[in-house]
Protein backbone atom coordinates (compact mmCIF):
# COMPACT_ATOMS: atom_id res chain seq x y z
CA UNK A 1 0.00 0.00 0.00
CA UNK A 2 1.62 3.65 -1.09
CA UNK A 3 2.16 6.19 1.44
CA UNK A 4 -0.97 8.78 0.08
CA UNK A 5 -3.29 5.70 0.70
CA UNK A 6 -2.26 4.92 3.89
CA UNK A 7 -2.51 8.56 4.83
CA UNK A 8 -6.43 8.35 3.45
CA UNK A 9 -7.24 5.24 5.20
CA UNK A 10 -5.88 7.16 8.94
CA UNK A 11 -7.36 10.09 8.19
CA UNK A 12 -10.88 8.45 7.15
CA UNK A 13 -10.92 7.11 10.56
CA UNK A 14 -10.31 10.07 12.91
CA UNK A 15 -13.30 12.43 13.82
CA UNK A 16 -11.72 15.60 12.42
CA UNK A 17 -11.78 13.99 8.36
CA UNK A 18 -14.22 11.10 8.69
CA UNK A 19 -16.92 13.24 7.31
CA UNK A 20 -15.17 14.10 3.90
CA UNK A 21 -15.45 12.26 0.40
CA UNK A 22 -13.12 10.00 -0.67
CA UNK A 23 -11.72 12.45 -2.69
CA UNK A 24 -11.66 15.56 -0.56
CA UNK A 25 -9.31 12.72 2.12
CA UNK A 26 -7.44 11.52 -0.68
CA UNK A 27 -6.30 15.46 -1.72
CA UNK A 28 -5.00 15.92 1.89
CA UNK A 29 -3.55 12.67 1.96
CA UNK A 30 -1.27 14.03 -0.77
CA UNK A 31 0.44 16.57 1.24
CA UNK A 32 1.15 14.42 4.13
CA UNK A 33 5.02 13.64 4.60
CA UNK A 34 6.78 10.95 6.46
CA UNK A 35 8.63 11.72 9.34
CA UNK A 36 9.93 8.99 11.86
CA UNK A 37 11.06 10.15 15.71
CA UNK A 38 12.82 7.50 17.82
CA UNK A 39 11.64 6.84 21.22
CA UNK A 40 12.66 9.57 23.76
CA UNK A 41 13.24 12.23 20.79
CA UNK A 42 11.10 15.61 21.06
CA UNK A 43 8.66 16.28 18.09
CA UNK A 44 8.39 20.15 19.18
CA UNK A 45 8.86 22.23 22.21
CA UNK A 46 6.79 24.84 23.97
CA UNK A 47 7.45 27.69 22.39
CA UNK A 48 8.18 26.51 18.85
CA UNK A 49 6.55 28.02 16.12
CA UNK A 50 3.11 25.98 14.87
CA UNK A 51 3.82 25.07 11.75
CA UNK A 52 2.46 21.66 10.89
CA UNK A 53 -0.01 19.45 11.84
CA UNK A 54 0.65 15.87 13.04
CA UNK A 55 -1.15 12.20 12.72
CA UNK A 56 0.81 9.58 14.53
CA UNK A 57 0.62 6.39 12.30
CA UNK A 58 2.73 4.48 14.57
CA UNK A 59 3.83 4.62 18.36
CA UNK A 60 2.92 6.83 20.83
CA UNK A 61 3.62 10.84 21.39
CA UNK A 62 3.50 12.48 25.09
CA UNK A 63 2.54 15.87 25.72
CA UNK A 64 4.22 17.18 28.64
CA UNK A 65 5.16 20.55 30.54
CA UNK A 66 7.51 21.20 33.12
CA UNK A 67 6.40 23.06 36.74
CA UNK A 68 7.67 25.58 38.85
CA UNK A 69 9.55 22.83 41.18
CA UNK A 70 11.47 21.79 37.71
CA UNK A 71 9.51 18.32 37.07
CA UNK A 72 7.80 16.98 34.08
CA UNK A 73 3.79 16.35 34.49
CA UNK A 74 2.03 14.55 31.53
CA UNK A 75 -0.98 15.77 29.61
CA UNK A 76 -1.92 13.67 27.66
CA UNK A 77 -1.12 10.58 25.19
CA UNK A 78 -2.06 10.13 21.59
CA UNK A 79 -1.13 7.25 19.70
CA UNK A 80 -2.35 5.88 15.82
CA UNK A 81 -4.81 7.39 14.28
CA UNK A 82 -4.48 10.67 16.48
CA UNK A 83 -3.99 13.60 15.46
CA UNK A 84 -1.72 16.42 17.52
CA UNK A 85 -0.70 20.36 17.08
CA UNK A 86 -4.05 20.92 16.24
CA UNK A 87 -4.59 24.55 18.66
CA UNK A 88 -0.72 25.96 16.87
CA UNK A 89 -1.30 24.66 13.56
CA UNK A 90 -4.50 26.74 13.74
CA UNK A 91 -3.60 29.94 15.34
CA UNK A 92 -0.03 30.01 14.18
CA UNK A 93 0.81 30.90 17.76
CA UNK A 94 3.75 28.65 20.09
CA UNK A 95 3.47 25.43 21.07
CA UNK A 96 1.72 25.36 24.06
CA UNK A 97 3.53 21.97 25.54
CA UNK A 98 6.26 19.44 24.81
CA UNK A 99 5.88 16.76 22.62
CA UNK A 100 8.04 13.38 22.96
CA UNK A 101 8.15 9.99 21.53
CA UNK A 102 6.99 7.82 24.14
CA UNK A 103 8.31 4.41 21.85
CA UNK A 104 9.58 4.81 18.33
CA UNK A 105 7.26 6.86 16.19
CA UNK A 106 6.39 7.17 12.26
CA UNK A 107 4.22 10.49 11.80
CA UNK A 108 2.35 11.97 9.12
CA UNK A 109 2.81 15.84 8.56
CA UNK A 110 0.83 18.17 7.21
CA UNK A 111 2.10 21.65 7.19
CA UNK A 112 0.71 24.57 8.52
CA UNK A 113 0.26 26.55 4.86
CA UNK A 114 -1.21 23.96 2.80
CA UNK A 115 -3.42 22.93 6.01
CA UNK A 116 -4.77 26.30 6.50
CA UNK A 117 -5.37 26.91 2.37
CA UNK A 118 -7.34 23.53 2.40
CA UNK A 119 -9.83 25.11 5.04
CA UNK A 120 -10.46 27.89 3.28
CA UNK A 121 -11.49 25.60 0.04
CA UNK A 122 -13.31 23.27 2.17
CA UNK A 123 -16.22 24.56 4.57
CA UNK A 124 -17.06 21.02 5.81
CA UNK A 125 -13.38 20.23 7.21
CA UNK A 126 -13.83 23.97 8.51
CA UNK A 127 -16.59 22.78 10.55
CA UNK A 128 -15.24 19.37 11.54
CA UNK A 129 -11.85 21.14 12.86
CA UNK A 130 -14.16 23.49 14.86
CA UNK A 131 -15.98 20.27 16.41
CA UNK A 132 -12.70 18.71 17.26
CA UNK A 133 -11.22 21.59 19.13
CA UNK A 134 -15.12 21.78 21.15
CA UNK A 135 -14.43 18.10 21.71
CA UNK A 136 -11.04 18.92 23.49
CA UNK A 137 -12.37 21.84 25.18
CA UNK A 138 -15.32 19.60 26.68
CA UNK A 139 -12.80 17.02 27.90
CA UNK A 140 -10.30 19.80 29.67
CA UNK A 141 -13.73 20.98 31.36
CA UNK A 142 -14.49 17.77 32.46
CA UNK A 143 -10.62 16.76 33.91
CA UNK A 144 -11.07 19.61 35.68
CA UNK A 145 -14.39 18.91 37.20
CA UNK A 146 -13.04 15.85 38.36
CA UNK A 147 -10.31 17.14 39.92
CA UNK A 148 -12.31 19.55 41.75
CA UNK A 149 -15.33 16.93 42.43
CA UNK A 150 -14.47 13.83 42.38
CA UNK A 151 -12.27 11.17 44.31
CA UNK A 152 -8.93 9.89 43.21
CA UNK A 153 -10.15 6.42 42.93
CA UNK A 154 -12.69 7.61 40.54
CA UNK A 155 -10.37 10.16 38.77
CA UNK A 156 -7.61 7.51 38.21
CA UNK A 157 -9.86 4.06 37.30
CA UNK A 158 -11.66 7.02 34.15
CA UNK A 159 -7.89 8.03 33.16
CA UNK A 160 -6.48 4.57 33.03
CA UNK A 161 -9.80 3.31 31.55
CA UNK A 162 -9.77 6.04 28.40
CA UNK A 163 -5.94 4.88 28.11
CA UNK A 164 -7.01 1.30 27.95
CA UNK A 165 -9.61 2.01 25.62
CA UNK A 166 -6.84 3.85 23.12
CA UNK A 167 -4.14 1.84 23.65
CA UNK A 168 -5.25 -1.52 25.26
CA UNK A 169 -5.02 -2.83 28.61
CA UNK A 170 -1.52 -3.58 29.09
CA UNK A 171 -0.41 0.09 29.43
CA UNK A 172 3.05 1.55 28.95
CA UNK A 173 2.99 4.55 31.20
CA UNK A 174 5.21 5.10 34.73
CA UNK A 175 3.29 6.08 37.64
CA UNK A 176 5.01 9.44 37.65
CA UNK A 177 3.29 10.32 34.20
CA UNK A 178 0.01 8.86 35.14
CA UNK A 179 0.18 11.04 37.72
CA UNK A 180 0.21 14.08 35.76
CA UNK A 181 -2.18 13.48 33.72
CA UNK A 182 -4.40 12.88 36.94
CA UNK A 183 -3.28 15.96 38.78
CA UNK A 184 -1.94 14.53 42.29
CA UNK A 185 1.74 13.43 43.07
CA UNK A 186 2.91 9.89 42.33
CA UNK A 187 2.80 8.54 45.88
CA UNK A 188 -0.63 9.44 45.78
CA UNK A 189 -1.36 7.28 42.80
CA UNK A 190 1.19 4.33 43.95
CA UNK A 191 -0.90 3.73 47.22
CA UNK A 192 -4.16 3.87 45.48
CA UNK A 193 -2.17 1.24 42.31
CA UNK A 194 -1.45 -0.71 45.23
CA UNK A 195 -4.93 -1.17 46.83
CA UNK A 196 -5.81 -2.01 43.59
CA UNK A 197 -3.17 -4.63 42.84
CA UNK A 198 -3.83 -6.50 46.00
CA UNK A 199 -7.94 -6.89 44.93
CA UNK A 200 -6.51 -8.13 41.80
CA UNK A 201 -8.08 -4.68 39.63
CA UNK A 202 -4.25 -3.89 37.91
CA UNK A 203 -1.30 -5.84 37.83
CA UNK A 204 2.25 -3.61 38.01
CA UNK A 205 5.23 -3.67 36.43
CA UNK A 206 8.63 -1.44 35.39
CA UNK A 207 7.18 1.13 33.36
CA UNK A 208 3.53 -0.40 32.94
CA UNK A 209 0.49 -1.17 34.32
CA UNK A 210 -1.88 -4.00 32.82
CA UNK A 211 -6.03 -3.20 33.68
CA UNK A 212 -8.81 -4.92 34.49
CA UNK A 213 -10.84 -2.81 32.42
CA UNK A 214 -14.83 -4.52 33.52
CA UNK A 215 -13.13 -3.73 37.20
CA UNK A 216 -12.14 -0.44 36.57
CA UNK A 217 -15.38 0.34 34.87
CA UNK A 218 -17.04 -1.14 38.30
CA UNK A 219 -15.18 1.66 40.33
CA UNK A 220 -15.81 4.48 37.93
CA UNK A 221 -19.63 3.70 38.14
CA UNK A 222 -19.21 4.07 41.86
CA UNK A 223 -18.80 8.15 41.31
């Protein structure tokens, strides 16, 4: 399979392009390029210009920022079939956060001009770009509900159950990162992994943490 029809197949599948024709995928498709990022390699850093937008085909990409104490906090994970840069790419502003290669990566690119000349030929992809970023502003609201609201128990079993759901349920993500992307300090989330490894709801290892997803649902239904 070519390169341009692998970029039409991803792009078919994610939210922001699954509405388009055949051919109106196919066009963008066409001014994709290839890049590849070995694990632990930046993509961009905060501060960088926006000037592309990126699909990961393969692997997965970490968002991250550092704090005022100097540490790294996780925002969030994408991995295939995700798209990433979307805010930048749009508003030609900075990057807002870090972006890393959590494993070896293969990315499609599509850059900033030709992305933002595309909108203004195509209304629909307008609207579904418009949808997306709504979409991401919903789920920031609701994180931060949670945190606010909610119990970590509750909190962490959603997080790790939206990872599963993405990525499977033998996860590849340290405690200090899960942490971040929860909002509360790693020994925080290690006693609650704990709790949960003795009743047999996650099972913990270097670097990873394989779910009991039906479990995990269970506790999230609690809230």
């Amino acid at each position: 399979m070519g390169k341009p029809l692998e970029f039409a197949t991803l792009l078919g599948m994610n939210p922001l392009f699954s509405g388009l024709d055949s051919d109106a995928i196919a066009a963008i498709a066409r001014l994709c390029q290839v890049r590849k990022l070995p694990a632990g390699r930046t993509l961009f850093v905060k501060g960088e210009p926006g000037d592309a937008l990126y699909g990961v085909r393969r692997g997965q990409i970490r968002i991250e920022t550092g704090t005022a104490t100097g540490e790294r906090m996780t925002i969030e994970v994408f991995g295939p079939g995700d798209l990433l840069g979307e805010m930048a790419v749009l508003d030609g502003r900075p990057r807002s956060a870090d972006a890393v290669a959590q494993e070896d990566c293969e990315l499609f690119v599509l850059p900033r001009a030709e992305f933002m000349a595309l909108l203004e030929r195509n209304g629909r992809l307008a609207i579904r770009v418009i949808e997306l970023l709504c979409a991401r502003l919903r789920s920031t609201n609701e994180r931060t509900e949670e945190m606010m609201f909610q119990p970590l128990p509750v909190r962490l079993a959603r997080r790790l159950e939206a990872l599963a759901a993405d990525f499977g349920s033998d996860l590849q993500i340290t405690q200090d990162e899960l942490a971040g992307l929860v909002g509360v300090t790693r020994e925080s989330v290690n006693r609650q992994l704990q709790e949960w490894r003795a009743s047999g709801i996650v099972q913990l290892g270097r670097g990873r943490i394989q779910v009991d997803v039906g479990r995990l649902a269970a506790v999230c239904r609690k809230a």
